[in-house]
Protein backbone atom coordinates (compact mmCIF):
# COMPACT_ATOMS: atom_id res chain seq x y z
CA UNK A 1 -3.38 -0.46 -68.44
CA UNK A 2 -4.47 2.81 -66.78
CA UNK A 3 -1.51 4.68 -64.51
CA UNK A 4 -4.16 4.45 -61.72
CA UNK A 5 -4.72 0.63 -62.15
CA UNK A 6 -0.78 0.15 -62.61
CA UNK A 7 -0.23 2.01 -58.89
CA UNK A 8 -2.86 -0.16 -57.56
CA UNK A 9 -1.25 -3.11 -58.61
CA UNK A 10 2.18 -1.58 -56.92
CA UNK A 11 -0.08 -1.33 -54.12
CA UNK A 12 -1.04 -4.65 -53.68
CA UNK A 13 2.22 -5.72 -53.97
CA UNK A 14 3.58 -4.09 -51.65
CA UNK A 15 1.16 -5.11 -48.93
CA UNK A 16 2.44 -8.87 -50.05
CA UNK A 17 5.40 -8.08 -49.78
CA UNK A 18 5.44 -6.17 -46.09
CA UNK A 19 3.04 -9.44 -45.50
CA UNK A 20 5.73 -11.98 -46.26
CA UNK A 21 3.47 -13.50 -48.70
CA UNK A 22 5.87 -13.19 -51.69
CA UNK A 23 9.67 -13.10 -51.71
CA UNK A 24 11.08 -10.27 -53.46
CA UNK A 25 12.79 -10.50 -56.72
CA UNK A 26 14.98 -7.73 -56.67
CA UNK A 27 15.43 -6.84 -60.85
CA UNK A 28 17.21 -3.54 -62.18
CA UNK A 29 13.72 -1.57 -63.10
CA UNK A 30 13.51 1.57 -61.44
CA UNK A 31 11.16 1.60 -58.66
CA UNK A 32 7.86 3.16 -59.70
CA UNK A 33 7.16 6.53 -59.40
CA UNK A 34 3.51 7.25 -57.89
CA UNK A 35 1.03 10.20 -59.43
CA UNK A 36 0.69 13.24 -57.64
CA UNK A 37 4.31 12.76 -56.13
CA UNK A 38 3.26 10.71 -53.11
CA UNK A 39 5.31 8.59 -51.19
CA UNK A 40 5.49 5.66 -48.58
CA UNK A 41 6.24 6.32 -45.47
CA UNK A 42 7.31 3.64 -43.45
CA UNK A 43 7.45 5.41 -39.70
CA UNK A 44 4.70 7.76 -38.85
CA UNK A 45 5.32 10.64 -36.29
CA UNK A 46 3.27 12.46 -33.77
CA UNK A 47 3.95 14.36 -30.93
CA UNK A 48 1.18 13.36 -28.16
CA UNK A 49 2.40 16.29 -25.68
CA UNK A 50 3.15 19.77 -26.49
CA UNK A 51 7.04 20.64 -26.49
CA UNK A 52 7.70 22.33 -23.03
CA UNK A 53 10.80 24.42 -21.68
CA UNK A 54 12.52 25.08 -18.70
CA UNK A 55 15.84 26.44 -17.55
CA UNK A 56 17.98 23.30 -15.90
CA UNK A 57 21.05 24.62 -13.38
CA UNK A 58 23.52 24.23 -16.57
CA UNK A 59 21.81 27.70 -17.42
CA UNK A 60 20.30 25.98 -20.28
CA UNK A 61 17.10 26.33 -21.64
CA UNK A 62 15.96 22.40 -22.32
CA UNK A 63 12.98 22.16 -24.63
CA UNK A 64 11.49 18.49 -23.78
CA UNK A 65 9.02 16.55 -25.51
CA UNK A 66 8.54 13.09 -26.78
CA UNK A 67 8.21 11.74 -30.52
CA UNK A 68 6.31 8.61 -31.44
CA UNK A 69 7.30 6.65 -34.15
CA UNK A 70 4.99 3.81 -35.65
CA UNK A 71 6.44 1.81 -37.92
CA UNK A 72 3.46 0.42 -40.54
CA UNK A 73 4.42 -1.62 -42.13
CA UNK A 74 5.06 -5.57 -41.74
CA UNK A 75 9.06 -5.42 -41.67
CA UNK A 76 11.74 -3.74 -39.85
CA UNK A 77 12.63 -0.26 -40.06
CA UNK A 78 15.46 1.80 -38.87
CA UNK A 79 15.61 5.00 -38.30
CA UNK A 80 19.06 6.78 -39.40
CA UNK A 81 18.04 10.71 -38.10
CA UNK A 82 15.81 12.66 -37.10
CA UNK A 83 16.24 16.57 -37.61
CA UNK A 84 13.81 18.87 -35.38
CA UNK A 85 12.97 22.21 -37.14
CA UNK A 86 11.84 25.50 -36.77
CA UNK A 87 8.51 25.11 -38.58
CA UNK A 88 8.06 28.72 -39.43
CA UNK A 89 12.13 29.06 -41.09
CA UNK A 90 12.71 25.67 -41.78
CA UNK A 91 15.64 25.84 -39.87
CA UNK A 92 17.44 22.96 -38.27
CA UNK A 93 16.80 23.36 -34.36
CA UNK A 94 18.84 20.09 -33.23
CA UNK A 95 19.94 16.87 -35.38
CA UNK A 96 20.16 13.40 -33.82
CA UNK A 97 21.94 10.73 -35.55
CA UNK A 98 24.23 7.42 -34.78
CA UNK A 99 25.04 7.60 -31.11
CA UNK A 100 22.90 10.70 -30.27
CA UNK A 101 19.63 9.41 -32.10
CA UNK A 102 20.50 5.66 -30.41
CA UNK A 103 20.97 7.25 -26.94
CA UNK A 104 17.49 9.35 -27.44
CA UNK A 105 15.38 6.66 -28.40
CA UNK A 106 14.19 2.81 -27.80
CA UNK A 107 10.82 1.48 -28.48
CA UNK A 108 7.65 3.28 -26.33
CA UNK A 109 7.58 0.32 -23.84
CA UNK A 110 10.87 -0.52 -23.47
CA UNK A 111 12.48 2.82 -22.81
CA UNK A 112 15.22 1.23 -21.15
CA UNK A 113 17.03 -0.38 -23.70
CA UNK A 114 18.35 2.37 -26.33
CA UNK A 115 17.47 0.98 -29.96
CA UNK A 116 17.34 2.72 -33.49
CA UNK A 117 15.38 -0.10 -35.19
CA UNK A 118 11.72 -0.53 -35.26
CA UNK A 119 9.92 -3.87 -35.39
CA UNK A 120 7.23 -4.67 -37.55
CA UNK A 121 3.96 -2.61 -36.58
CA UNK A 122 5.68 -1.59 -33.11
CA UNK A 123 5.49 2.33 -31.76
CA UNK A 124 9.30 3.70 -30.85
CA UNK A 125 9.75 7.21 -28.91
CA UNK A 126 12.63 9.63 -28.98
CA UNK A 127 12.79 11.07 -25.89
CA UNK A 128 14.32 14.60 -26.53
CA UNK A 129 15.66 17.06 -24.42
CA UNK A 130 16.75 20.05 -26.97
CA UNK A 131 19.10 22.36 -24.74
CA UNK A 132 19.07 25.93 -26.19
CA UNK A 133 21.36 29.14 -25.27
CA UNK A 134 17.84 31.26 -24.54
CA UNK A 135 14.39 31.57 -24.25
CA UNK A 136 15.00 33.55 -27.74
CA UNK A 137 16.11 30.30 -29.13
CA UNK A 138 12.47 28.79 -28.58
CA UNK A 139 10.73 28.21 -31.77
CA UNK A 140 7.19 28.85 -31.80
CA UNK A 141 5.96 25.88 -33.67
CA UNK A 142 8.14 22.80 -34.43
CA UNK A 143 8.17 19.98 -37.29
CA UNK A 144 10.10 16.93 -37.64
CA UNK A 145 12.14 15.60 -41.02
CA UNK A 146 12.82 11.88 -40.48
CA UNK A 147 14.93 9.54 -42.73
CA UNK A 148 14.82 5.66 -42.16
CA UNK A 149 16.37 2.60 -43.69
CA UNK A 150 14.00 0.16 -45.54
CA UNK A 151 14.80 -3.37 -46.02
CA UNK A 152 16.14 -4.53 -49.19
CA UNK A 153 13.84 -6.08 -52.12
CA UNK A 154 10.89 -3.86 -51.55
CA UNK A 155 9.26 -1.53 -54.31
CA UNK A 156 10.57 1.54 -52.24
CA UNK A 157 13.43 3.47 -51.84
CA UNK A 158 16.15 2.08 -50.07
CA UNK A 159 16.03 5.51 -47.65
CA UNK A 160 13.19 7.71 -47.34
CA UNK A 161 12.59 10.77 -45.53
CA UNK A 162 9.59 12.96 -44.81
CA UNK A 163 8.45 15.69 -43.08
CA UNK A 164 5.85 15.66 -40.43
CA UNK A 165 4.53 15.57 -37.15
CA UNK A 166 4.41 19.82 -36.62
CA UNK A 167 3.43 20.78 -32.86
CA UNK A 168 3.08 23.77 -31.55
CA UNK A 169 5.75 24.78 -28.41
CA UNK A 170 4.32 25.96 -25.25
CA UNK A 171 5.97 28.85 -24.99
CA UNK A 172 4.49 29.47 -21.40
CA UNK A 173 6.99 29.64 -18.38
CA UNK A 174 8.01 26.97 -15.97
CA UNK A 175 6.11 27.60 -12.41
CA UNK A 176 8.01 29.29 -10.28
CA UNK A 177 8.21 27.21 -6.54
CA UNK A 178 9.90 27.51 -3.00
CA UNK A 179 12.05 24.22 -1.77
CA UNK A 180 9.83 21.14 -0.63
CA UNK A 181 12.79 20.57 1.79
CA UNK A 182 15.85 22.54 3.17
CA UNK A 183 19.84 22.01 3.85
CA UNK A 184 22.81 20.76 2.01
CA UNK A 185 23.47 17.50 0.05
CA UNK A 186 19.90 16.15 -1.41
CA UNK A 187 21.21 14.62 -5.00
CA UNK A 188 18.62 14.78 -7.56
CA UNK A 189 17.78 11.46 -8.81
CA UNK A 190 16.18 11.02 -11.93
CA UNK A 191 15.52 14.55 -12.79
CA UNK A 192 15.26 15.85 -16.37
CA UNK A 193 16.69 13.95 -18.84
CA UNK A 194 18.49 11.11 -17.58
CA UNK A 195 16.65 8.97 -15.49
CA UNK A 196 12.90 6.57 -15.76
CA UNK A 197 10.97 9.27 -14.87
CA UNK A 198 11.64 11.04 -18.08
CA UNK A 199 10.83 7.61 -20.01
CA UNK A 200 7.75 6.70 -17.94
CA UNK A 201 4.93 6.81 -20.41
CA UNK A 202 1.54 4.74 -18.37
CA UNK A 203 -0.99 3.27 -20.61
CA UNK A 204 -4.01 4.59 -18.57
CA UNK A 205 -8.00 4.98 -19.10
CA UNK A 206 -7.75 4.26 -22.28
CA UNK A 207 -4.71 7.08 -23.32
CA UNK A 208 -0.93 7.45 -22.66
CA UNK A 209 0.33 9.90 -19.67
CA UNK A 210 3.73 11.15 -18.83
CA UNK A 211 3.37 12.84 -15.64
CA UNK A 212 6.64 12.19 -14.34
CA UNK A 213 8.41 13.70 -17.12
CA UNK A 214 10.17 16.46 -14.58
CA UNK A 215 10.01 14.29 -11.56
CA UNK A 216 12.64 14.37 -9.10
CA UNK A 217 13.64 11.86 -6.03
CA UNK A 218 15.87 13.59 -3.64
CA UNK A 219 17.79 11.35 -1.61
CA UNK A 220 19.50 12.90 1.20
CA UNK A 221 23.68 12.35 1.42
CA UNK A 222 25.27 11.79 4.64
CA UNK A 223 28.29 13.56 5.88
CA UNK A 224 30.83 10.87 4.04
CA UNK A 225 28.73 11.39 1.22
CA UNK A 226 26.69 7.86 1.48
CA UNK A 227 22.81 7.55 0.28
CA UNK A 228 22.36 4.84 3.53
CA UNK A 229 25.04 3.38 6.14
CA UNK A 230 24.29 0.34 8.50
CA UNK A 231 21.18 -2.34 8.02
CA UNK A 232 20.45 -1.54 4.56
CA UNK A 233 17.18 -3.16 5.90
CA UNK A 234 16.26 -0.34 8.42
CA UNK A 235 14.69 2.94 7.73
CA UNK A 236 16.77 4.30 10.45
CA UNK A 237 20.23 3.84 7.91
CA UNK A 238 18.86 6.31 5.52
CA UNK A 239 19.38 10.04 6.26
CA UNK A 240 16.40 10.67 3.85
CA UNK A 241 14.05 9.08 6.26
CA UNK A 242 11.79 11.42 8.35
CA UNK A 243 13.18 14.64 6.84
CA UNK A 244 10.19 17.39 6.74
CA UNK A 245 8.85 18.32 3.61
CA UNK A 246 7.72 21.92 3.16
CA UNK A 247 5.01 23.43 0.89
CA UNK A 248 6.68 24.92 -1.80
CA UNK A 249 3.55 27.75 -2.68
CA UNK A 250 0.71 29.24 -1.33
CA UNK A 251 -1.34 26.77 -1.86
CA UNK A 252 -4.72 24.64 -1.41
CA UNK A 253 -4.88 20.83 -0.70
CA UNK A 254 -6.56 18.89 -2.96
CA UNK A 255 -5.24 15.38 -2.01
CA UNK A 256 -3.85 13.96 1.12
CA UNK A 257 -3.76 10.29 1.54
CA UNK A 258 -2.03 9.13 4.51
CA UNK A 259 -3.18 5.25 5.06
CA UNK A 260 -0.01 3.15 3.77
CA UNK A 261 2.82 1.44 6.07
CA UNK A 262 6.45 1.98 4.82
CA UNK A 263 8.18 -0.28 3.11
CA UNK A 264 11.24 -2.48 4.23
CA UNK A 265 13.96 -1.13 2.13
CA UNK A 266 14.86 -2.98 -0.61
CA UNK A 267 11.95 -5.71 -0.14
CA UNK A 268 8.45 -3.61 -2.19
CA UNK A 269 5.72 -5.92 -2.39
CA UNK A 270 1.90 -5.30 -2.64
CA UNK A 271 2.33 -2.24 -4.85
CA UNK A 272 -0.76 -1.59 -6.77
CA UNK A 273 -2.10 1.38 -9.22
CA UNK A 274 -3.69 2.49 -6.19
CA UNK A 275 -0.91 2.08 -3.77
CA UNK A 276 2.17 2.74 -5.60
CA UNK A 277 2.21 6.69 -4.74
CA UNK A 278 2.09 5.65 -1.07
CA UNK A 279 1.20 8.64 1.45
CA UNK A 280 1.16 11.42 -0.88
CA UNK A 281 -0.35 15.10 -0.82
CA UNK A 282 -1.01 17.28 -3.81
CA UNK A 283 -1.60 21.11 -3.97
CA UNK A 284 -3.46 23.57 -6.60
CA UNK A 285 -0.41 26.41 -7.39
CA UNK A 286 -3.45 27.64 -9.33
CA UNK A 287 -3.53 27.94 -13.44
CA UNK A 288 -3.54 24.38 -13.87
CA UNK A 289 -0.69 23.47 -12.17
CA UNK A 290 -0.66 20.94 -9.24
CA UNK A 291 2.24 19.91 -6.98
CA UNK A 292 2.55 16.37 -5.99
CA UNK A 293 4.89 14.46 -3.13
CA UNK A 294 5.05 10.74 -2.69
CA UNK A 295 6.08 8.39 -0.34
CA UNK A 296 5.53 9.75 3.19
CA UNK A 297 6.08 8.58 6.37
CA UNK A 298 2.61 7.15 7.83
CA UNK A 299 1.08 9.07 10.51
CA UNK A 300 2.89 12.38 9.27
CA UNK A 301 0.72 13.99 6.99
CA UNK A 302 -0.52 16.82 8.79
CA UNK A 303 -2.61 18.43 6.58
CA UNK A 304 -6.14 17.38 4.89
CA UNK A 305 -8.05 18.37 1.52
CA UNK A 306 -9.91 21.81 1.34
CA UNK A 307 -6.64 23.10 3.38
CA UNK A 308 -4.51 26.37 2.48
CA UNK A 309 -0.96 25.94 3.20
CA UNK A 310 1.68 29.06 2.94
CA UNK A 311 4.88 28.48 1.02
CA UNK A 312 7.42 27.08 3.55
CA UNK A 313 4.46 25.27 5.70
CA UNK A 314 5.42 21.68 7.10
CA UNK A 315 3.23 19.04 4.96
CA UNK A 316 4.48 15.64 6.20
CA UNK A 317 7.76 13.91 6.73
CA UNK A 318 9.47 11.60 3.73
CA UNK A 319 9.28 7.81 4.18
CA UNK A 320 8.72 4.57 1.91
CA UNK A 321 5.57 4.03 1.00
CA UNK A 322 4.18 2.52 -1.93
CA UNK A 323 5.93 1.78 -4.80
CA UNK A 324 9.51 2.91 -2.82
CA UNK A 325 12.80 0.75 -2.79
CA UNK A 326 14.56 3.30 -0.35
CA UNK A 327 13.33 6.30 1.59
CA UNK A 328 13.15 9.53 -1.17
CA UNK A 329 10.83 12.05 -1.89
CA UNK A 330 9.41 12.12 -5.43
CA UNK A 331 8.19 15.47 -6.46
CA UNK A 332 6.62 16.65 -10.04
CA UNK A 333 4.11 19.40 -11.32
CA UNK A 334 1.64 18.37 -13.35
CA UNK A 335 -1.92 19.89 -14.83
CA UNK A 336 -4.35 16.92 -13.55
CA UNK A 337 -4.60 16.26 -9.47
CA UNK A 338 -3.84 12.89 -10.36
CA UNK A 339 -0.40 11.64 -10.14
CA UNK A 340 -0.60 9.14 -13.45
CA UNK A 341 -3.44 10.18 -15.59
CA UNK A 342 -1.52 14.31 -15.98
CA UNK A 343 0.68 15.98 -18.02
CA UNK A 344 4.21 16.56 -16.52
CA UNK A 345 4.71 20.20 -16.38
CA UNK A 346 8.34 22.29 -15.70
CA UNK A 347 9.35 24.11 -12.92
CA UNK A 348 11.74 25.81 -11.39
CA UNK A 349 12.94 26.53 -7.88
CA UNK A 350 13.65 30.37 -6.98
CA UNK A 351 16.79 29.88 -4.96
CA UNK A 352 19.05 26.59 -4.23
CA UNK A 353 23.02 26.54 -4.10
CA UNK A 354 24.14 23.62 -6.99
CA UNK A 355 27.37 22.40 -4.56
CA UNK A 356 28.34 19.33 -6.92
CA UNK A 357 27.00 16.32 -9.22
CA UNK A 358 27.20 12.95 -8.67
CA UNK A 359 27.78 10.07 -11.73
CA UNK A 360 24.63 8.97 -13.37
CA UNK A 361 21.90 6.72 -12.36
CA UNK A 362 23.64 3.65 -13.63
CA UNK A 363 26.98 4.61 -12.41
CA UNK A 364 26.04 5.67 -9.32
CA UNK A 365 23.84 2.35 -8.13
CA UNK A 366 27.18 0.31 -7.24
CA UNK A 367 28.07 2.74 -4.50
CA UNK A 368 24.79 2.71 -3.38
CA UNK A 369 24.21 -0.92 -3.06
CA UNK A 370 27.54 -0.81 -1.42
CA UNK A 371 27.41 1.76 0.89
CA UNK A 372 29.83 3.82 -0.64
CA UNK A 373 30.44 7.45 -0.68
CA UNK A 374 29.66 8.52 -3.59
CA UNK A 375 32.38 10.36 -5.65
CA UNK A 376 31.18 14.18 -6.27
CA UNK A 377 32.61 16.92 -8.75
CA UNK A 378 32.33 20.12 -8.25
CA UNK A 379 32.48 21.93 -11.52
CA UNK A 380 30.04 25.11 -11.66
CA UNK A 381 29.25 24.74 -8.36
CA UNK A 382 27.25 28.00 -6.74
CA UNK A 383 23.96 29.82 -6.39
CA UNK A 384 21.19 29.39 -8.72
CA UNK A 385 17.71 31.22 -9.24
CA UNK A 386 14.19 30.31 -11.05
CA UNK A 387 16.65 27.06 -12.56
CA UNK A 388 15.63 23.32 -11.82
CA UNK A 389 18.30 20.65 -10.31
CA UNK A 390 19.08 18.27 -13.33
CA UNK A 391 19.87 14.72 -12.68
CA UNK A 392 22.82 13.80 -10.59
CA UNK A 393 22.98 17.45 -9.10
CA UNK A 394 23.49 18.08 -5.24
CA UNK A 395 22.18 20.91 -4.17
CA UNK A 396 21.66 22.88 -0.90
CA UNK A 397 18.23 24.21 -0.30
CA UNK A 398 17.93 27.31 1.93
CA UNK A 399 16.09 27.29 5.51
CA UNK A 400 12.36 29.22 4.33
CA UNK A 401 11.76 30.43 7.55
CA UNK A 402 15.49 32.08 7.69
């Protein structure tokens, strides 16, 4: 027998095997060695977005991208590290393994729930958020060395790793913007990298967009440090609710939708793909980038498309609109005037004061649904410029017309 017809007959065993269609007899023969030095692998990765940077108010830079992960074949696969590297040096930009790797990924549509193991024929993502000391630090082009755990009883390795999935880094900077609102204590909500923005892939037209993947919702604290107090029913028990929100650029109108009723907090219904953004606006900042608020009070958008608007400029007042649970305003950048079907882009904000941080999303939600002030910390508290709020800051954001 040929070497070729030998590796085809691997071949078709192993699709038997991955098939459940025979049970593996596990012997002590080496497993077979293909010509030409090829090699199965298991998980293929891609990166559908290039890699994109910012500098969060840590004084970080965060390089942010996601990695899909299809697992081909017919049995469970788990994926023991992922190493991202400079593609150019080889050198090891960031390594994620056990609790690192688990925290950073789950499977694409169920990026709630952290998990390392791949089902059979299912598409996983690591979400990654690579912080590095400088913008020197930023590799040009990256590539991606993955090792994963293979079942027992197949004609494979027990561990194999590859190299793949090489994307180039946009190595453009984050858009510089003014505030979309102004004073103390707005707590940043889901910002970059820990809340479902950052996980919200949406299976649209036929492709997958991510253009939350910077989005903020800031929720405005009270004096005692409370996201609501009263009627959690009532708009009026927010201190979000009716806040103005500013233009943060020179900028032209391209959207303004004002036609949707708030919703009762805590009680969405109705909320459609059409709907879900509620009264929203979004401006061209020009070079492909587009600025986009949701959720406004009805009746306060006061501008219209075809508009220019100066940075500072009153657009609308926040509300509940749409797909809301509690009066915020969500704000991204994105390169599409559409607020699903874009790519997330960063940006920064030119001045803010970072007063203190809140616990994380799933900390934080008991005081919340109780009413409670929330506890606040205070560590490297203090001015910050061209840097964007991460999640659980608190900022202050200065008065544009002072």
């Amino acid at each position: 027998m040929s070497r070729v017809v030998a590796w085809l007959g691997v071949l078709g065993l192993l699709a038997l095997l991955a098939s459940g269609l025979v049970t593996p007899r596990v012997s002590a023969q080496a497993t077979p060695v293909p010509p030409s030095g090829e090699q199965y692998t298991p998980v293929i990765a891609s990166v559908p977005s290039p890699p994109r940077w910012f500098t969060g108010s840590d004084g970080k830079v965060h390089l942010a991208y996601e990695l899909l992960l299809t697992n081909a074949f017919a049995v469970p696969i788990t994926v023991t590290a992922v190493d991202v590297l400079d593609a150019a040096t080889s050198a090891t930009v960031t390594q994620l393994t056990d609790g690192a790797l688990l925290a950073a990924m789950s499977l694409m549509s169920v990026p709630g729930t952290p998990s390392v193991t791949l089902p059979p024929s299912t598409v996983g993502a690591v979400w990654l958020d690579i912080p590095l000391a400088g913008t020197d630090e930023i590799p040009a082009t990256i590539a991606h060395r993955l090792t994963v755990a293979v079942p027992p009883g197949l004609p494979v390795p027990a561990t194999i790793t590859s190299t793949g999935a090489e994307a180039a880094v946009d190595l453009r900077p984050p858009v510089v913007l003014g505030v979309p609102l102004t004073g103390p204590a707005w707590a940043a909500i889901g910002s970059c990298c820990d809340g479902p923005h950052r996980r919200s892939l949406q299976p649209i037209d036929g492709g997958l967009y991510l253009a939350q993947r910077f989005a903020i919702d800031f929720n405005l604290l009270d004096g005692d440090n409370r996201l609501s107090a009263g009627d959690p029913g009532l708009l009026s028990s927010y201190p979000s609710y009716d806040q103005p929100v500013l233009a943060v650029a020179d900028a032209t109108v391209v959207v303004a939708v004002d036609q949707y009723p708030d919703q009762v907090p805590g009680q969405t219904v109705g909320v459609t793909l059409e709907n879900a953004d509620g009264n929203h606006v979004v401006l061209d900042l020009g070079d492909g980038s587009y600025a986009f608020y949701a959720h406004l009070v009805p009746g306060s958008i006061s501008v219209q498309a075809g508009d220019r608007v100066t940075q500072g400029q009153q657009i609308g007042r926040l509300g509940n609109s749409g797909s809301s649970s509690g009066p915020h305003l969500h704000f991204h950048v994105m390169d599409h005037p559409s607020a699903l079907v874009a790519d997330g882009l960063p940006y920064v904000f030119e001045d803010f004061d970072l007063t203190g941080r809140i616990p994380p999303l799933a900390e934080a939600a008991p005081y919340y649904e109780a009413q409670q002030p929330l506890p606040i910390t205070t560590t490297n508290a203090g001015p910050r410029h061209d840097e964007l709020p991460l999640g659980s800051d608190v900022v202050t954001f200065p008065d544009p017309g002072a």
